[in-house]
N, C-alpha and C. Protein backbone atom coordinates (compact mmCIF):
# COMPACT_ATOMS: atom_id res chain seq x y z
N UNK A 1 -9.15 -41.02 35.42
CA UNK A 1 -9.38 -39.67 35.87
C UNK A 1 -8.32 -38.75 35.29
N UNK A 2 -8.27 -38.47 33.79
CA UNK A 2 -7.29 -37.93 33.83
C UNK A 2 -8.23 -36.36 32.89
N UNK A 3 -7.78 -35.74 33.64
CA UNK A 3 -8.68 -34.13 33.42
C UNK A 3 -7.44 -33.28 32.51
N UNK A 4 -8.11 -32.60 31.97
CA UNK A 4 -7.29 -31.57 31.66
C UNK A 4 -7.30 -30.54 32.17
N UNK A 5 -6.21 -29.65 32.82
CA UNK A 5 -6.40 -28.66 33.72
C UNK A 5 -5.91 -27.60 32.85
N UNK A 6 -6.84 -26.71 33.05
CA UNK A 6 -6.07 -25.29 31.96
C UNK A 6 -5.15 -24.92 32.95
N UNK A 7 -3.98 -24.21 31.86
CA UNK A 7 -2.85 -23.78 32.44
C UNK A 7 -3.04 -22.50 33.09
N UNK A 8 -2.06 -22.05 33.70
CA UNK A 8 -2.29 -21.11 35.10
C UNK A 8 -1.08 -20.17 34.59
N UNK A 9 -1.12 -18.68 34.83
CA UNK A 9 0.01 -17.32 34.18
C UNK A 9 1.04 -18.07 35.37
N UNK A 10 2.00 -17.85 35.08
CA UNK A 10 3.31 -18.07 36.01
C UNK A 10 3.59 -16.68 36.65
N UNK A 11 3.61 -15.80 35.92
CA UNK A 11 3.42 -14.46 37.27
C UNK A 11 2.39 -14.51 38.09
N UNK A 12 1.03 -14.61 38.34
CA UNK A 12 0.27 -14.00 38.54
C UNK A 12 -1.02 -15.23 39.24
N UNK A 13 -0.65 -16.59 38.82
CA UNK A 13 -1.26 -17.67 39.33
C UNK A 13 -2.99 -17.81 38.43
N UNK A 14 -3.12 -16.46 37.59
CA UNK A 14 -4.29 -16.78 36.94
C UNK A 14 -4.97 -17.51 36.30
N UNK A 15 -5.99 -17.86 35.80
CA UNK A 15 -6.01 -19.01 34.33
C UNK A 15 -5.55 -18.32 33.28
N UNK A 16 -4.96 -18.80 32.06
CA UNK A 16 -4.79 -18.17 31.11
C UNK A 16 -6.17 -18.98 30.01
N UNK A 17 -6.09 -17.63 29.34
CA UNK A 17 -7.31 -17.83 27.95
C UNK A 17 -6.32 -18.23 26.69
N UNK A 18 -7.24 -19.20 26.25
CA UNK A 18 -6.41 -19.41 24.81
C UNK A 18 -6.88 -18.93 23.42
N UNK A 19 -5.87 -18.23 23.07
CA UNK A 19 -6.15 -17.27 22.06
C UNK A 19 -6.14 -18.03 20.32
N UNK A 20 -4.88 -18.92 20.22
CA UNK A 20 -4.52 -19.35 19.01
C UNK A 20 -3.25 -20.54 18.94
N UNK A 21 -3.56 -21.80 18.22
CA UNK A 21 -2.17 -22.67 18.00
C UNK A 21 -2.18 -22.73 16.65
N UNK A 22 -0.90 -22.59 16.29
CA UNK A 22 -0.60 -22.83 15.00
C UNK A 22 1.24 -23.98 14.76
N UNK A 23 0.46 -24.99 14.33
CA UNK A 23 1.70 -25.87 13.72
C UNK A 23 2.73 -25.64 12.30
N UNK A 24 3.93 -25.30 12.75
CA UNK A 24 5.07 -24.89 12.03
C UNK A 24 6.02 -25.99 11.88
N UNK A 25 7.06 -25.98 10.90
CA UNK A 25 7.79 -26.66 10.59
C UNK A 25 8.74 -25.79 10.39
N UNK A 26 9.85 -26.09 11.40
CA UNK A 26 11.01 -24.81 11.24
C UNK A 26 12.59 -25.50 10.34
N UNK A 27 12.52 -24.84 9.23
CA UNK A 27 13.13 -25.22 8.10
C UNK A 27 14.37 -25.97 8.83
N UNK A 28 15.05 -27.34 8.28
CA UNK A 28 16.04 -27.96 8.52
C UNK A 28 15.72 -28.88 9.89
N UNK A 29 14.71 -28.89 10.35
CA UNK A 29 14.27 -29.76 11.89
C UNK A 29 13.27 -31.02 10.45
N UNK A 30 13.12 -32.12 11.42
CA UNK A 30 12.76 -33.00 10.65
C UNK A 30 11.03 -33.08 11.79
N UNK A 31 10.61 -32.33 12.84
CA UNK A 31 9.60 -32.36 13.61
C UNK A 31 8.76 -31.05 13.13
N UNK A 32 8.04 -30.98 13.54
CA UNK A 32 7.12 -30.04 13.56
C UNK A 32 6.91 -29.26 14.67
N UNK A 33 6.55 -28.24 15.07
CA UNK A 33 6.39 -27.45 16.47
C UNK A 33 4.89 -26.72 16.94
N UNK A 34 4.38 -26.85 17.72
CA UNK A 34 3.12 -26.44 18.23
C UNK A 34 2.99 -25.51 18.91
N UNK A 35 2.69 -23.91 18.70
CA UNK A 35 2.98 -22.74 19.09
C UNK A 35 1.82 -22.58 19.32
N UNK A 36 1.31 -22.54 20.80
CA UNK A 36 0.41 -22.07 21.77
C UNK A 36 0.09 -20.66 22.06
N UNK A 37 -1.19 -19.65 21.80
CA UNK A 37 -0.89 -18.75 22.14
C UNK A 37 -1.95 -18.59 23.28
N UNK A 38 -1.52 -18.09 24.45
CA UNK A 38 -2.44 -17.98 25.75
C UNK A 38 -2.72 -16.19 26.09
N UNK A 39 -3.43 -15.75 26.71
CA UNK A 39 -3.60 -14.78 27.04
C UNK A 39 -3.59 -14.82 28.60
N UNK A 40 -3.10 -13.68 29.91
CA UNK A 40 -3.79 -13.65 31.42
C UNK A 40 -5.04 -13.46 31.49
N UNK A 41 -5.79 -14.12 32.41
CA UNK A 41 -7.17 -13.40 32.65
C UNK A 41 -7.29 -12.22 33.37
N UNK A 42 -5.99 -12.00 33.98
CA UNK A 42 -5.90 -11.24 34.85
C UNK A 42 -5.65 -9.56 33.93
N UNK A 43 -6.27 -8.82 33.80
CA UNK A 43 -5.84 -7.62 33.04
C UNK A 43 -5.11 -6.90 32.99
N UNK A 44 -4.49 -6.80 34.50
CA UNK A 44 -3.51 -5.81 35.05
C UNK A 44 -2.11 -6.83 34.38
N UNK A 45 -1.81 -7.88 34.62
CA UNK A 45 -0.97 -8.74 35.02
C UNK A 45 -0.82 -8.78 33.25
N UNK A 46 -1.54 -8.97 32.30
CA UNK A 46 -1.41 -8.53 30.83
C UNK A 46 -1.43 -7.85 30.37
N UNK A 47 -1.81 -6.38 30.71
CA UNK A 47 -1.06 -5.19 30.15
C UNK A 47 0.24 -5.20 30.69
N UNK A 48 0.77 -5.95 31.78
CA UNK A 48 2.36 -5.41 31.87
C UNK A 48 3.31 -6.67 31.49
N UNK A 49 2.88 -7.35 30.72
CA UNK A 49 3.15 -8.59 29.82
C UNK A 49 3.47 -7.75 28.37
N UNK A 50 2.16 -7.39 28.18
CA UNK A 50 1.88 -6.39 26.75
C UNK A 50 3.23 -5.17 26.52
N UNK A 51 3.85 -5.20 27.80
CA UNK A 51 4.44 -3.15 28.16
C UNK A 51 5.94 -4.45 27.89
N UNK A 52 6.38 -5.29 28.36
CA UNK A 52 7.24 -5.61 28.22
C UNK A 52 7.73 -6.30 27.24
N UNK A 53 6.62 -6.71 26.58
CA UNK A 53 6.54 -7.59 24.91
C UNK A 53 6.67 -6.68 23.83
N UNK A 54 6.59 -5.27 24.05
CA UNK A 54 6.64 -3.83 23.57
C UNK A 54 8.03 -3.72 23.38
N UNK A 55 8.25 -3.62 24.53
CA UNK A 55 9.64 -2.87 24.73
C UNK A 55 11.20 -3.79 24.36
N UNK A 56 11.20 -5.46 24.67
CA UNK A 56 12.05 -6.08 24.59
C UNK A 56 11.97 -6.47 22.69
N UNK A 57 10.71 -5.83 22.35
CA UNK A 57 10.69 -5.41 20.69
C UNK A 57 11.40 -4.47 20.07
N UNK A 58 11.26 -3.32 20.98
CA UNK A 58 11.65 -2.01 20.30
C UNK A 58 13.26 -2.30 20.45
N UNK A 59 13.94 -2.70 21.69
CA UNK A 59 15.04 -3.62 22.03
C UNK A 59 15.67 -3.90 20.86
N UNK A 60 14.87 -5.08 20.23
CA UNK A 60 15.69 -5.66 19.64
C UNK A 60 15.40 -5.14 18.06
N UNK A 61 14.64 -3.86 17.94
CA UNK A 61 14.61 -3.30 16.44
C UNK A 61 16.08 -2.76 16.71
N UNK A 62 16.63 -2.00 17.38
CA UNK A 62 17.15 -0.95 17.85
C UNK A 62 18.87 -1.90 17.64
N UNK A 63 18.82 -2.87 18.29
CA UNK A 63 19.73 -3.40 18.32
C UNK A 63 20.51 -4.01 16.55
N UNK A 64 18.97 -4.34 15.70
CA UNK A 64 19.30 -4.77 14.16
C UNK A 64 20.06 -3.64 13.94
N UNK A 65 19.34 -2.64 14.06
CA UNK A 65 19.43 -1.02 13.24
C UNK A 65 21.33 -0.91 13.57
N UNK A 66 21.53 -1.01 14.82
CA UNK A 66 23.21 -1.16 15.23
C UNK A 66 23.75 -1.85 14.28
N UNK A 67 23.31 -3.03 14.59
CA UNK A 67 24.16 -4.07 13.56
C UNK A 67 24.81 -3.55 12.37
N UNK A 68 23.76 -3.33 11.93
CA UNK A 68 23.46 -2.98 10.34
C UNK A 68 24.18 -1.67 10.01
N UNK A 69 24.72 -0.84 11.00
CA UNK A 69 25.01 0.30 10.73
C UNK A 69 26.63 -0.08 11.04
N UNK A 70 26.93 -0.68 12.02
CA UNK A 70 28.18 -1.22 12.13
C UNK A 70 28.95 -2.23 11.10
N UNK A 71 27.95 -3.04 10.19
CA UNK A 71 28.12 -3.90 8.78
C UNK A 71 28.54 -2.02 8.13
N UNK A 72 27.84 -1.55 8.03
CA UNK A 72 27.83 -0.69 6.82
C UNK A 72 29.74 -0.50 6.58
N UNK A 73 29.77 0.21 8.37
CA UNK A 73 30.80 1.18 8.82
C UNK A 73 31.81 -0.18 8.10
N UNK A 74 32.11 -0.93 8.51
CA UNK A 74 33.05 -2.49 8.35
C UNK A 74 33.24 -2.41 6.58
N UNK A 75 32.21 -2.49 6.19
CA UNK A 75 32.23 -2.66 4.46
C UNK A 75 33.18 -1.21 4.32
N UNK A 76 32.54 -0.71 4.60
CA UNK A 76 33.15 1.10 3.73
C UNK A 76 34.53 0.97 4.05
N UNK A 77 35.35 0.59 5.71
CA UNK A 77 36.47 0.95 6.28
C UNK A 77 37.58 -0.40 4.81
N UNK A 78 36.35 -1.28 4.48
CA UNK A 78 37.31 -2.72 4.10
C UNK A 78 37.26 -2.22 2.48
N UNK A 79 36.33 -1.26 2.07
CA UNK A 79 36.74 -1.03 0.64
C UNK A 79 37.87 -0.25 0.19
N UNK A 80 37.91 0.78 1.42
CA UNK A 80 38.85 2.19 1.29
C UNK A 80 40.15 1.59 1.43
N UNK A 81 40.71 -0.02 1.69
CA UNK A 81 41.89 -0.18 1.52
C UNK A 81 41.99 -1.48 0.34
């Protein structure tokens, strides 16, 4: 008896829909990795999945853009001496 039970949103207790898997091999690992992609059924409960998958994006554009501007500042301060 061994069933397969579709998996359930961890916020929201819904079923999730499965959208896409794709198998990768992440350079220097000697395994392979199986990247699941699920969707909520719940709509409400995935647009604010969607609002926060948004934003912890824009996050971390925002944060390169720093970086990169602080490399710049570092190079220029290390040439001028």
């Amino acid at each position: 008896m061994n069933k397969k039970i579709s998996p359930i949103c961890s916020q929201c207790g819904s079923p999730l829909i499965f959208v896409s898997e794709e198998v990768i091999k992440p350079e220097g690992s000697r395994f392979s990795q199986v990247n699941t992609i699920y969707r909520c059924s719940n709509e409400d409960c995935q647009a604010e999945k969607d609002k926060q998958t948004a934003k912890r994006l824009q996050l971390r554009e925002e944060k390169a853009k720093i970086d990169q501007e602080r490399a710049e500042k570092k190079k220029k301060v290390l040439e001028e001496h």
